[in-house]
C-alpha atoms as a PDB file:
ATOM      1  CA  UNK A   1    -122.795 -48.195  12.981  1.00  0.00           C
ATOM      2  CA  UNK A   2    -121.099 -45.327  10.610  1.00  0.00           C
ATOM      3  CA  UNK A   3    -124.421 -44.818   9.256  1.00  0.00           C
ATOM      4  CA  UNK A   4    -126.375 -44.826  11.785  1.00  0.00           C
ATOM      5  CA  UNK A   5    -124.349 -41.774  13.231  1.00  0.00           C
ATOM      6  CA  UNK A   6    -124.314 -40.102   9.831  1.00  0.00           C
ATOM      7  CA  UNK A   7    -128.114 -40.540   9.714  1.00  0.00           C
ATOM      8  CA  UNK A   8    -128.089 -39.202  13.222  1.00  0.00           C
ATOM      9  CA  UNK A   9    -125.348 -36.517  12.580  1.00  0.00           C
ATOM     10  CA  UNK A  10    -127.400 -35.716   9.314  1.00  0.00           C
ATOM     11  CA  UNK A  11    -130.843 -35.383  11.074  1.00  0.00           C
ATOM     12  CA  UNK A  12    -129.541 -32.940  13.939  1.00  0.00           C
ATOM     13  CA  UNK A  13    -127.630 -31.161  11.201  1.00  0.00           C
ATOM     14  CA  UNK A  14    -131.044 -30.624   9.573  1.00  0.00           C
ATOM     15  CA  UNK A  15    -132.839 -29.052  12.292  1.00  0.00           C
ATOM     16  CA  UNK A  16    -130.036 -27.203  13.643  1.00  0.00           C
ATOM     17  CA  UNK A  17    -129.670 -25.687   9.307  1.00  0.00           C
ATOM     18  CA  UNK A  18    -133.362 -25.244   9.025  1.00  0.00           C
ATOM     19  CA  UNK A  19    -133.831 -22.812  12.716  1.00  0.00           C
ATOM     20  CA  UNK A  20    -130.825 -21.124  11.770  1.00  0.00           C
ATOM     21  CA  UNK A  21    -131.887 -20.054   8.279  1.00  0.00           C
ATOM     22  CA  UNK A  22    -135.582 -19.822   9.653  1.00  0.00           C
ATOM     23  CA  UNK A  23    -134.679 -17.036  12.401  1.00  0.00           C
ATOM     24  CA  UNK A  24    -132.356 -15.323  10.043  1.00  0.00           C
ATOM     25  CA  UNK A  25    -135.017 -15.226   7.315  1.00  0.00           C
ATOM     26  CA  UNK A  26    -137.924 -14.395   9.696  1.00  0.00           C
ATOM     27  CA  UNK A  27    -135.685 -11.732  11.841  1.00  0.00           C
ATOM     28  CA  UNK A  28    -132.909 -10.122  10.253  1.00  0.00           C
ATOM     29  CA  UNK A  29    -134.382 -10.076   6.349  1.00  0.00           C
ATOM     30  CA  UNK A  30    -137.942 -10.456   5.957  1.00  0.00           C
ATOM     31  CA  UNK A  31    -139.843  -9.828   9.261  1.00  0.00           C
ATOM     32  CA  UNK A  32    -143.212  -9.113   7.924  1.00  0.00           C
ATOM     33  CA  UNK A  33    -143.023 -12.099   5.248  1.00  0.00           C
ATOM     34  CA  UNK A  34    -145.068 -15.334   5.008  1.00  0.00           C
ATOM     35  CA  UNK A  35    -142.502 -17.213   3.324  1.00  0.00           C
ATOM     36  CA  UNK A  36    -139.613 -16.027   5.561  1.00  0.00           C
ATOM     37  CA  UNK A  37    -138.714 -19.673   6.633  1.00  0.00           C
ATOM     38  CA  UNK A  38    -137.879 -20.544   2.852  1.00  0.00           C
ATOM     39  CA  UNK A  39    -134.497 -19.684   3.359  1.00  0.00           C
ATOM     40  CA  UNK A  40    -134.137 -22.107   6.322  1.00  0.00           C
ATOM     41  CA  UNK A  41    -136.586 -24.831   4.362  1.00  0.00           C
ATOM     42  CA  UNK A  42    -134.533 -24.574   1.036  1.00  0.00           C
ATOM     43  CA  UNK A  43    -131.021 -23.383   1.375  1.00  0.00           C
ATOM     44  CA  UNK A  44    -129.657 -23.945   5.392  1.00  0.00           C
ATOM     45  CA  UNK A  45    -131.172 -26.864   6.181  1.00  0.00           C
ATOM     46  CA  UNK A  46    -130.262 -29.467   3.417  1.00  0.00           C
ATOM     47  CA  UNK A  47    -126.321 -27.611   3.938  1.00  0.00           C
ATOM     48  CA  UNK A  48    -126.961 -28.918   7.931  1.00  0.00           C
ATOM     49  CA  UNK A  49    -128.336 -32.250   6.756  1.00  0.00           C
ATOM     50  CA  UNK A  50    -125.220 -32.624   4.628  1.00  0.00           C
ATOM     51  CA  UNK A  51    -122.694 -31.068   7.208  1.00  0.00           C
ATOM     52  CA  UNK A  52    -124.243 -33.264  10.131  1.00  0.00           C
ATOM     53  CA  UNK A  53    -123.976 -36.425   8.030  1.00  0.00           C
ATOM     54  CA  UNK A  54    -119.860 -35.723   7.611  1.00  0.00           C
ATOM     55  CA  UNK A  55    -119.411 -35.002  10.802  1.00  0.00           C
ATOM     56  CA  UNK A  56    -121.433 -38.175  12.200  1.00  0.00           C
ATOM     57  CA  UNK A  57    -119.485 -40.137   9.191  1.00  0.00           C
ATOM     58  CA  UNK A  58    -115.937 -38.996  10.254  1.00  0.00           C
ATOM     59  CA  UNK A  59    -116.988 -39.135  14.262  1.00  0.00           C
ATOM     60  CA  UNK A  60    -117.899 -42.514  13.738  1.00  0.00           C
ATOM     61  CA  UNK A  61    -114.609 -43.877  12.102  1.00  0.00           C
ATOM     62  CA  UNK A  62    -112.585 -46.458  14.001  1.00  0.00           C
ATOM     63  CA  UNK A  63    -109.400 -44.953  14.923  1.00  0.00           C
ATOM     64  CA  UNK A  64    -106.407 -46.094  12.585  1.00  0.00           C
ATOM     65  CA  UNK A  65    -103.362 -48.568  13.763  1.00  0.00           C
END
């Protein structure tokens, strides 16, 4: 079950990374830019990925005695 939330956690995490580097990319730096969603393809979204999967991890932990 813990890793099917991290997987979960990990693949919402992912998205969420990728869109937020994508409009910060395509917006705020490089507006005019083919490659603008780089940032959001290469940096944020793997950082989501790995942020989701802790949090889905540690949500997913049976609480202690």
């Amino acid at each position: 079950m813990r890793i099917l939330a991290a997987l979960a956690g990990g693949l919402m995490g992912g998205v969420i990374g990728y869109l937020v580097g994508a409009v910060v990319g395509c917006d705020w730096l490089y507006p005019t830019s083919n490659l603008c969603g780089i940032y959001g393809a290469f940096f944020t979204g793997p950082l989501g990925f790995l942020a989701g999967a802790l949090a889905g991890w540690l949500a997913a932990r049976s609480p202690r005695r």
